[in-house]
N, C-alpha and C. Protein backbone atom coordinates (compact mmCIF):
# COMPACT_ATOMS: atom_id res chain seq x y z
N UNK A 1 87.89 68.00 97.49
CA UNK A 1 86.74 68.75 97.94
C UNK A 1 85.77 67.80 98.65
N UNK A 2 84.72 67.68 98.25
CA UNK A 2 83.70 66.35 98.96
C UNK A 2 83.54 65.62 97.77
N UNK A 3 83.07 64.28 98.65
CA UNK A 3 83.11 63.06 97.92
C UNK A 3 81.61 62.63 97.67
N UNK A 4 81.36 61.98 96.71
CA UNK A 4 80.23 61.63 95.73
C UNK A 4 79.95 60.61 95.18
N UNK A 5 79.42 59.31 95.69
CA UNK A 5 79.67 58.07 94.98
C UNK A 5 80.85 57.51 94.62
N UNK A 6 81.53 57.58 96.33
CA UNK A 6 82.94 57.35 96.27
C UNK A 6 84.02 58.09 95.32
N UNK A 7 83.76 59.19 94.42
CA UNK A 7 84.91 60.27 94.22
C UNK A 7 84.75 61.08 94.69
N UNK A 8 86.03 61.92 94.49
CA UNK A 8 86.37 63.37 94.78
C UNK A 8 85.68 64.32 94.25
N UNK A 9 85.66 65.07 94.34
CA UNK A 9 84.85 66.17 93.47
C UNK A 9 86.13 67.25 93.83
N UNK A 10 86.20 68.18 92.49
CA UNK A 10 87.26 68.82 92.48
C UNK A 10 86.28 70.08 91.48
N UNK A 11 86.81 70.96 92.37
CA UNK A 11 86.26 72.74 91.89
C UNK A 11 86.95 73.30 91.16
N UNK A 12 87.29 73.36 89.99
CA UNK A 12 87.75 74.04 89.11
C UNK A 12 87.28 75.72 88.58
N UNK A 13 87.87 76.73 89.12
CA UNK A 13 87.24 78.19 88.44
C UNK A 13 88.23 78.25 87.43
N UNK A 14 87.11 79.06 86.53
CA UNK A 14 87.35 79.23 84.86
C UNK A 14 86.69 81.00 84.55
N UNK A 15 87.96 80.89 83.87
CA UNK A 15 88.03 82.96 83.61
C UNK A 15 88.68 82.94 82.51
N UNK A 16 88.34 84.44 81.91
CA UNK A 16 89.01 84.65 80.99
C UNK A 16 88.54 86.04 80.31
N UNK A 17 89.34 86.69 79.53
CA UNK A 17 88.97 87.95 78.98
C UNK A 17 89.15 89.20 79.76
N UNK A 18 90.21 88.91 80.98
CA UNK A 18 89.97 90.20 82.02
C UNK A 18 90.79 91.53 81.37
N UNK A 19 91.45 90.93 80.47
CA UNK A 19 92.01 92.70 79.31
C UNK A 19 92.35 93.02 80.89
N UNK A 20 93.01 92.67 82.20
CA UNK A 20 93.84 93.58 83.07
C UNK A 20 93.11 93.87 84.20
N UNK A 21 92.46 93.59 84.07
CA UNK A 21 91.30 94.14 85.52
C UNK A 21 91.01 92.67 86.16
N UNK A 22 91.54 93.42 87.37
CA UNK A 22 90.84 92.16 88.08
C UNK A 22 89.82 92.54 89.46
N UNK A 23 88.88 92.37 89.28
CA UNK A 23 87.39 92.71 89.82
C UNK A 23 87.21 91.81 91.08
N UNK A 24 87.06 92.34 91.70
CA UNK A 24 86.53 91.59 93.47
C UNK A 24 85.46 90.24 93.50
N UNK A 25 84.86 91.00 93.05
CA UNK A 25 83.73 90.33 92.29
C UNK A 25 84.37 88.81 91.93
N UNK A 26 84.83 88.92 90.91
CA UNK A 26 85.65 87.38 90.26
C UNK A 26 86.34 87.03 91.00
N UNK A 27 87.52 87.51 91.62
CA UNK A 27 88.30 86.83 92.75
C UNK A 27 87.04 85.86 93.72
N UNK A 28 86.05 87.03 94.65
CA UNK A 28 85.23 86.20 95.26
C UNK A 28 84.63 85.02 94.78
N UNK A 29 84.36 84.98 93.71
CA UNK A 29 83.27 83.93 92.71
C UNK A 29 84.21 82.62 92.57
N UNK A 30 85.98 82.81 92.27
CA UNK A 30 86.18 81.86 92.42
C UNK A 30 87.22 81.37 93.21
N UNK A 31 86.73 82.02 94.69
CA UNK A 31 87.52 81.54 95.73
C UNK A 31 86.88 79.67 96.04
N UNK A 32 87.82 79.26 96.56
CA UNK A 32 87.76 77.77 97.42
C UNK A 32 87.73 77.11 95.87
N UNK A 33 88.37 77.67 94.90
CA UNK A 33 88.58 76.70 93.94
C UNK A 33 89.54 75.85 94.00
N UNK A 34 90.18 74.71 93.29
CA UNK A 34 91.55 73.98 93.73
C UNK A 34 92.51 74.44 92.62
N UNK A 35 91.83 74.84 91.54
CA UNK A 35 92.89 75.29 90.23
C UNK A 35 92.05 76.44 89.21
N UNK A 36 92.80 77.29 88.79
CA UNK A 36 92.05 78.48 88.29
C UNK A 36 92.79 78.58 86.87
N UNK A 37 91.78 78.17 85.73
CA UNK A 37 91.65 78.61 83.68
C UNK A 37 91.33 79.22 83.58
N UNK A 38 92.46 80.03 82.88
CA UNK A 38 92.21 81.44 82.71
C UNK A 38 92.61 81.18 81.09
N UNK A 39 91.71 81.37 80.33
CA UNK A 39 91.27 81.03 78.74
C UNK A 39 91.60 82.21 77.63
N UNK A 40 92.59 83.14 78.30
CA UNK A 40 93.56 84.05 77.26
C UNK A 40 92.99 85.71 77.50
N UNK A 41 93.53 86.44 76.83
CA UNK A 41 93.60 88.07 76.86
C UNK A 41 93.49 88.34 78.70
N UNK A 42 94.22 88.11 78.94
CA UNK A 42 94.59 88.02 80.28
C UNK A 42 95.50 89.90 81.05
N UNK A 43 95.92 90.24 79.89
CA UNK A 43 95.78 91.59 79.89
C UNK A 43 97.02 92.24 80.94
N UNK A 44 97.92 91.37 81.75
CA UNK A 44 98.87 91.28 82.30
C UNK A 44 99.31 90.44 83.67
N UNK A 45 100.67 90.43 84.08
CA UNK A 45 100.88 89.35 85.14
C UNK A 45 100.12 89.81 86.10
N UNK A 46 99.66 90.83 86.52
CA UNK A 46 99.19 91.32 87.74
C UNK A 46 97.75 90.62 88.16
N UNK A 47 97.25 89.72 86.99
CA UNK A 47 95.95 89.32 87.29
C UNK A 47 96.12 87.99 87.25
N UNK A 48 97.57 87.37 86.56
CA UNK A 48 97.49 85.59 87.05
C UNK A 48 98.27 85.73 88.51
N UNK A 49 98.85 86.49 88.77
CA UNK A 49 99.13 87.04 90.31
C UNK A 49 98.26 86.65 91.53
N UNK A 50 96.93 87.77 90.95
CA UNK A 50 95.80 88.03 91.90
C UNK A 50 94.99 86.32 92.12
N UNK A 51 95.35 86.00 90.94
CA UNK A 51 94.44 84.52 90.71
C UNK A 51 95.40 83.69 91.37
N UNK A 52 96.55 83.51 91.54
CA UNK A 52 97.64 82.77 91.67
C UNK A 52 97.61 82.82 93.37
N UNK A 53 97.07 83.84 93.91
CA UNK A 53 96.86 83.94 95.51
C UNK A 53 95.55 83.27 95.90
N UNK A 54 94.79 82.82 95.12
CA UNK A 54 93.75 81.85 95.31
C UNK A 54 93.78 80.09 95.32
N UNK A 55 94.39 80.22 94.16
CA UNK A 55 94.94 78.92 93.79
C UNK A 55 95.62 78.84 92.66
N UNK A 56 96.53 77.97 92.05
CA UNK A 56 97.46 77.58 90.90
C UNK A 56 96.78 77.57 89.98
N UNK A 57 97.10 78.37 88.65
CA UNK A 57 96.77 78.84 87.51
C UNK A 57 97.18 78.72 86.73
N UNK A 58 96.92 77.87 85.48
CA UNK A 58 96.94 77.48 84.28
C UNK A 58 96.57 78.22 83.32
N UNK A 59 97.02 79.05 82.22
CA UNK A 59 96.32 79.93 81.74
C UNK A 59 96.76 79.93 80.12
N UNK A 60 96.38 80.50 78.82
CA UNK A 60 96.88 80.37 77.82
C UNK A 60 96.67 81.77 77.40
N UNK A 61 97.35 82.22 76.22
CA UNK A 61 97.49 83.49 75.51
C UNK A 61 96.52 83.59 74.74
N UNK A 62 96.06 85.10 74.89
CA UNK A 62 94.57 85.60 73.89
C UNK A 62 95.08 86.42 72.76
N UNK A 63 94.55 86.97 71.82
CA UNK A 63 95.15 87.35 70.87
C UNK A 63 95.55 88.71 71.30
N UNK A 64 95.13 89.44 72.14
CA UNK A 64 95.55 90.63 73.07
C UNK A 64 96.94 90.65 73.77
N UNK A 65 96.83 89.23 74.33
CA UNK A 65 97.97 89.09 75.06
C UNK A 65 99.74 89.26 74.65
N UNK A 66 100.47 90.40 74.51
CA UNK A 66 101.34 91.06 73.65
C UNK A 66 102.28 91.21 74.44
N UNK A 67 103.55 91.39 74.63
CA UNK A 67 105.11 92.24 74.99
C UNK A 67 105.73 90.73 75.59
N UNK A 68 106.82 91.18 76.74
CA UNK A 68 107.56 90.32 76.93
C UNK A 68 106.98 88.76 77.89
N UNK A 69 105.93 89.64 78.85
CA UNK A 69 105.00 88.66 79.84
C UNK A 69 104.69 87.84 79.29
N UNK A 70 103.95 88.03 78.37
CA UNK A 70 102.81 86.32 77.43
C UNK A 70 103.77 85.76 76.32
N UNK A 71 104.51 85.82 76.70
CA UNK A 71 105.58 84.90 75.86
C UNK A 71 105.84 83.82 76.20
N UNK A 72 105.69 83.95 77.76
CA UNK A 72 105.77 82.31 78.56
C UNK A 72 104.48 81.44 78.18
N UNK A 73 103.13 82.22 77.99
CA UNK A 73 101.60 81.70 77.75
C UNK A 73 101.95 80.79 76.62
N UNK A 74 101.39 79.64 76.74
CA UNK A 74 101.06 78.88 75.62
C UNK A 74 100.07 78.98 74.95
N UNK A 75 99.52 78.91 73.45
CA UNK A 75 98.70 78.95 72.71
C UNK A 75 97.67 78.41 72.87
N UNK A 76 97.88 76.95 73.92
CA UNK A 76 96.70 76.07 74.12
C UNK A 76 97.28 75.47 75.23
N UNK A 77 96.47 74.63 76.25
CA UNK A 77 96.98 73.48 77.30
C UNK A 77 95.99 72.64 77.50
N UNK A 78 96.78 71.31 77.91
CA UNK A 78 95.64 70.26 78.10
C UNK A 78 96.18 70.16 79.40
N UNK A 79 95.31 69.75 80.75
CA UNK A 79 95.06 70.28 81.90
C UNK A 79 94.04 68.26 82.17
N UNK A 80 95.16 68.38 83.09
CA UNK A 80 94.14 66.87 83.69
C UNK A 80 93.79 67.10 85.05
N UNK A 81 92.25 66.48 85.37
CA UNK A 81 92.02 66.66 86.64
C UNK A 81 91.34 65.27 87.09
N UNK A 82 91.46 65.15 88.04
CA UNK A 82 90.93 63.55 87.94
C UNK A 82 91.15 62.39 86.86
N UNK A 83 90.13 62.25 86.61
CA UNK A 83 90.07 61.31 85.47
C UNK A 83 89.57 62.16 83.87
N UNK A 84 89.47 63.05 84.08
CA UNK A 84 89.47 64.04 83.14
C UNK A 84 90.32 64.71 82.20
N UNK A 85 90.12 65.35 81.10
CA UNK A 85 91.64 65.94 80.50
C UNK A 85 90.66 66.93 79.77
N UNK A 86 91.03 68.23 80.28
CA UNK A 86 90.78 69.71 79.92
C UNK A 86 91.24 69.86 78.69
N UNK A 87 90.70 70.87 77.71
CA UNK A 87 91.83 71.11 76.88
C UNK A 87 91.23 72.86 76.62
N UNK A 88 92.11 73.83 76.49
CA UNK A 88 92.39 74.90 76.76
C UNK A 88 92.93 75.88 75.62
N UNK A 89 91.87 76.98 74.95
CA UNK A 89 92.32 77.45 73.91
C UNK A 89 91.69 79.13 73.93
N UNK A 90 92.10 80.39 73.25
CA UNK A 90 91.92 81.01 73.51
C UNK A 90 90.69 81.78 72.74
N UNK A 91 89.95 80.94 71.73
CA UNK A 91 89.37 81.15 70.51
C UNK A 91 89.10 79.90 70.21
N UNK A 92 87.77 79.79 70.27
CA UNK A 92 86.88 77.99 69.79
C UNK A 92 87.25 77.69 68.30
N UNK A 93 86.92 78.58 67.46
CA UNK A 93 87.00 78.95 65.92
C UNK A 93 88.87 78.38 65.58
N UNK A 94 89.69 78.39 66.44
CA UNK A 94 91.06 77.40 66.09
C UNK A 94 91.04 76.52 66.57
N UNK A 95 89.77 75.73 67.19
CA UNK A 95 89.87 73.81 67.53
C UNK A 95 90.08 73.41 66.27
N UNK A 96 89.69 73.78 64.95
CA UNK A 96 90.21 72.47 63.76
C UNK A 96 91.50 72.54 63.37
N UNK A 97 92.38 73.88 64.01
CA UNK A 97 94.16 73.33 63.90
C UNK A 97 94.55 72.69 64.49
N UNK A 98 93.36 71.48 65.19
CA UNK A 98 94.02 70.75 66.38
C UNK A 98 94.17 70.67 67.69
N UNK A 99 93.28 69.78 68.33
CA UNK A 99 93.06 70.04 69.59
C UNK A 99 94.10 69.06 70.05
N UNK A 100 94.52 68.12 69.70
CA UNK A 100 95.02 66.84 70.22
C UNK A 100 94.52 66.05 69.62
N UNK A 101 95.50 64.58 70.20
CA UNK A 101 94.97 63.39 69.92
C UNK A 101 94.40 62.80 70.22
N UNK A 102 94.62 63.43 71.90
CA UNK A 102 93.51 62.62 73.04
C UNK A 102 92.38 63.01 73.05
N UNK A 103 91.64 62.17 73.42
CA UNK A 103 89.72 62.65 73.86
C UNK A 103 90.27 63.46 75.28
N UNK A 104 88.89 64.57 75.06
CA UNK A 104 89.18 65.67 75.87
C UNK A 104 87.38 65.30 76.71
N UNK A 105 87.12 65.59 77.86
CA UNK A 105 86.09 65.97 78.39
C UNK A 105 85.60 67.07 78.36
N UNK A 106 86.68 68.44 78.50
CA UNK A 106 86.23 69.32 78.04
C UNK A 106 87.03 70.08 77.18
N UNK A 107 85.96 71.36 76.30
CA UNK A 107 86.70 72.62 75.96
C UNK A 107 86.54 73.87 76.41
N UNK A 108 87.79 74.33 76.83
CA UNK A 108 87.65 75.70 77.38
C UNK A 108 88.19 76.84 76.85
N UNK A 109 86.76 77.71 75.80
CA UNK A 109 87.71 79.03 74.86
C UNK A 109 86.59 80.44 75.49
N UNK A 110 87.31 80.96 75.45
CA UNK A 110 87.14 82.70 75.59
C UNK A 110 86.66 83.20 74.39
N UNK A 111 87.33 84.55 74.12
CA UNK A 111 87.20 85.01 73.49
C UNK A 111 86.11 86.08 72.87
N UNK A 112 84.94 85.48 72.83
CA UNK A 112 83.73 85.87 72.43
C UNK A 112 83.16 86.85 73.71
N UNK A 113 83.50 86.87 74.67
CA UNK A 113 82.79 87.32 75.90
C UNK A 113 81.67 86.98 76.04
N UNK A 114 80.86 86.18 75.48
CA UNK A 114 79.56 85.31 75.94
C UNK A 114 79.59 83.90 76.31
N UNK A 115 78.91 84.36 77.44
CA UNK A 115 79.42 82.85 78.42
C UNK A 115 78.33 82.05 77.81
N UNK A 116 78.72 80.77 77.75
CA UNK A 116 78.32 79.68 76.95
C UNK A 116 78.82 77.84 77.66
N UNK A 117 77.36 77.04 77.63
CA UNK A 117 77.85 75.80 77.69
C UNK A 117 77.11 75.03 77.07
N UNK A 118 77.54 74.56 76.33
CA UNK A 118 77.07 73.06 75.27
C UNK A 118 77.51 71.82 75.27
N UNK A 119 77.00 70.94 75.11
CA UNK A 119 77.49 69.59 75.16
C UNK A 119 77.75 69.01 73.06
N UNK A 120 78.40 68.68 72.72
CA UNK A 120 78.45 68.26 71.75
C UNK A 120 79.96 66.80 71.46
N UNK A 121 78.85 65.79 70.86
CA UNK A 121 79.42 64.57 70.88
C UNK A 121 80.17 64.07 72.14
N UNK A 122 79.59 64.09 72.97
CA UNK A 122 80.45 63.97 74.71
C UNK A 122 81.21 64.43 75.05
N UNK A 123 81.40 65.92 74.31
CA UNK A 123 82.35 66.92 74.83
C UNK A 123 81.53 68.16 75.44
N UNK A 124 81.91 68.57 76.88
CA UNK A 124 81.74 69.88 76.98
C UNK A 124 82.21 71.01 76.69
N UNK A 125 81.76 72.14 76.15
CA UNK A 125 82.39 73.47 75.63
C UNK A 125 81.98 74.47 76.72
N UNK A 126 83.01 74.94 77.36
CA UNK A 126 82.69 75.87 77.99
C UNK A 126 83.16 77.41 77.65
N UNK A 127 82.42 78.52 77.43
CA UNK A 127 82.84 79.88 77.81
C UNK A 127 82.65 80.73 78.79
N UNK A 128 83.29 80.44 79.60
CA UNK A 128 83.28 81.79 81.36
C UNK A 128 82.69 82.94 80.70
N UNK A 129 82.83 83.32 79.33
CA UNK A 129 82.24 84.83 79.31
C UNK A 129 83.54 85.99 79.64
N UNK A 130 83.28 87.01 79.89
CA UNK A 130 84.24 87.96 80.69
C UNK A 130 84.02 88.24 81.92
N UNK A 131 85.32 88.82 82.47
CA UNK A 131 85.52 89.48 83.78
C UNK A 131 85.95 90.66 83.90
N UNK A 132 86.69 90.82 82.41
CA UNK A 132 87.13 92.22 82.25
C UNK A 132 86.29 92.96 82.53
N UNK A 133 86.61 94.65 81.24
CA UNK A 133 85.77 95.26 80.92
C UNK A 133 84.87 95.14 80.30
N UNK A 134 83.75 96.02 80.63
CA UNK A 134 82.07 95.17 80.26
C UNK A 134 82.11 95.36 78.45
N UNK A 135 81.96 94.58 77.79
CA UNK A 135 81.92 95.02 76.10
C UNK A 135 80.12 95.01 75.68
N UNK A 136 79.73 96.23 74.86
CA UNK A 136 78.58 96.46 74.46
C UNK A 136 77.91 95.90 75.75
N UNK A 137 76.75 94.96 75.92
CA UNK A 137 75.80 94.34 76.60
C UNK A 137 75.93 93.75 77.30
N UNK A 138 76.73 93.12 76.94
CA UNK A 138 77.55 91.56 77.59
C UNK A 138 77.49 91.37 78.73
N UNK A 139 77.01 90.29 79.46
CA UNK A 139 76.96 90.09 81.02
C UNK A 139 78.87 89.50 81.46
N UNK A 140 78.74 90.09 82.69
CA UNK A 140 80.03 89.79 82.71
C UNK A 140 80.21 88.62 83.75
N UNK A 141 80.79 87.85 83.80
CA UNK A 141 81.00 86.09 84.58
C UNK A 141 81.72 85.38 84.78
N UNK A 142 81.85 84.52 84.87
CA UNK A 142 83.13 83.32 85.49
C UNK A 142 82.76 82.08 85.45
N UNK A 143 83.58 81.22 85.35
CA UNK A 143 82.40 79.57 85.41
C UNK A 143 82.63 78.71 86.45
N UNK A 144 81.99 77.91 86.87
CA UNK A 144 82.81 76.57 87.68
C UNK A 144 83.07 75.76 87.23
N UNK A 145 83.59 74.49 87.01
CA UNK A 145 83.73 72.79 86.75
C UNK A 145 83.78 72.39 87.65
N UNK A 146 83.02 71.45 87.96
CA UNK A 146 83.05 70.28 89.05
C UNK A 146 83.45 68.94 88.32
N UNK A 147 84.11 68.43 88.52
CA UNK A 147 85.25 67.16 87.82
C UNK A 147 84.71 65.96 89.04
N UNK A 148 84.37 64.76 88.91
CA UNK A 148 84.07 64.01 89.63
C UNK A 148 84.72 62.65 88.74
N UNK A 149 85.86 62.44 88.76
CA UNK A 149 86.36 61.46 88.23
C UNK A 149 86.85 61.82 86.76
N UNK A 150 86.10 60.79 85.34
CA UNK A 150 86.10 61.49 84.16
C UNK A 150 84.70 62.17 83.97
N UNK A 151 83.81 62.52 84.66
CA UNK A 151 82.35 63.31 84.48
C UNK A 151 83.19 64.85 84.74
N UNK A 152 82.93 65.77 84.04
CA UNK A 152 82.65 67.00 83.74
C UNK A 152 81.50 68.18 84.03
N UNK A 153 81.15 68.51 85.09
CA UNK A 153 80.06 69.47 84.70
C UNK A 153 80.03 71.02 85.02
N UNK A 154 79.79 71.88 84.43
CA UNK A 154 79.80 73.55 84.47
C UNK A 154 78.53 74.16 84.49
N UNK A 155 78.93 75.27 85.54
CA UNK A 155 77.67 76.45 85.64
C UNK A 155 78.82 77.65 85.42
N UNK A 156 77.82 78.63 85.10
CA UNK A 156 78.12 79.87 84.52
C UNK A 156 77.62 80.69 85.99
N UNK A 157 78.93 81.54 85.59
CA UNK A 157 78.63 82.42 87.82
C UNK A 157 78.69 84.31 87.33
N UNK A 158 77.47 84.65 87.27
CA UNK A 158 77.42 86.02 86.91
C UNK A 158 77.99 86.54 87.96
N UNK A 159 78.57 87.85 87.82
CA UNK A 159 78.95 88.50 88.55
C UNK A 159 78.29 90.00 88.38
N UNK A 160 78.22 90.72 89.53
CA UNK A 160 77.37 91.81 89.71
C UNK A 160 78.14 93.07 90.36
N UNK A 161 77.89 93.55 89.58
CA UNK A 161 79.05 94.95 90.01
C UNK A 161 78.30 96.32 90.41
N UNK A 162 78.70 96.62 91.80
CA UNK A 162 77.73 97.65 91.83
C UNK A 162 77.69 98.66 91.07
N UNK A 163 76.61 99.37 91.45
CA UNK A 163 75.97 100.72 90.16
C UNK A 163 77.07 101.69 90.91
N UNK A 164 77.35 102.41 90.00
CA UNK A 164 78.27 103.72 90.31
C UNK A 164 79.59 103.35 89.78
N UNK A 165 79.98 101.88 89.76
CA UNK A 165 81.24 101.71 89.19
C UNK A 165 81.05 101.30 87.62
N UNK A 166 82.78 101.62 87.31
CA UNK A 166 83.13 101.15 85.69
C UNK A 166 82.38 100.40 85.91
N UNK A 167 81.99 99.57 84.51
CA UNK A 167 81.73 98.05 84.13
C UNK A 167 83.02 97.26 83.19
């Protein structure tokens, strides 16, 4: 992507929770990405498809994720980008069965549909939130990572759906 104190900078879009829908909205949000995490309940192939026409997609199984399709999904992935190493789960609440051995820069879990970023002990935690269907209140979103070597950093990318449609 562009360069920054002599690195790369690399755009990472981060999704998750689309339960099957895949919304214009999110496609747009994370176009000109270089690689697209998609953090489980993914809801069928037709949406690592839609994502997969953007850019190459890495994705893991949500507890939704059921029949013959998400059988290929892995439970978790660790995902290197730069000098970085992702690590990828579908539910924060199962990092103490083990994230790895390696130091991770970041974590990336779903689940909750509230998008979320914290820093804790030099790890980032990220939650995209949803893209799916809208649950109770919930704002619905997508995230970025910008990877600049081993530095890590995320914004949270609401998405806005016009009035008259589902949520």
């Amino acid at each position: 992507m562009t360069k920054r104190g002599g690195q790369r900078e690399h755009r990472v879009g981060v999704i998750s929770d689309t339960h099957g829908l895949v919304r214009p909205e999110a496609l747009a949000a994370l176009s000109g990405s270089e690689l697209i995490l998609h953090a489980g309940d993914v809801g069928g192939p037709e949406v690592l498809a839609a994502l997969s026409a953007i850019a190459p997609v890495t994705a893991v199984r949500g507890n939704n994720d059921r029949g013959r399709w998400a059988e290929g999904l892995p439970e978790r992935a660790t995902v290197r980008v730069a000098d970085a190493t992702l690590f990828m789960l579908h539910d924060v609440k199962e990092l103490a069965r083990g994230a790895g051995a390696a130091p991770v820069a970041a974590v990336i879990a779903g689940h909750s549909h509230r998008p979320a970023i914290r820093e804790e002990g030099g790890v980032l935690f990220l939650n995209p939130g949803s893209a799916g269907p809208r649950r109770f209140k919930l704002p619905l979103s997508v995230a970025r990572l910008i990877v600049q070597g081993a530095r890590v950093t995320a914004e949270i990318v609401p998405l806005s759906v016009p009035a008259g449609r589902p949520g």
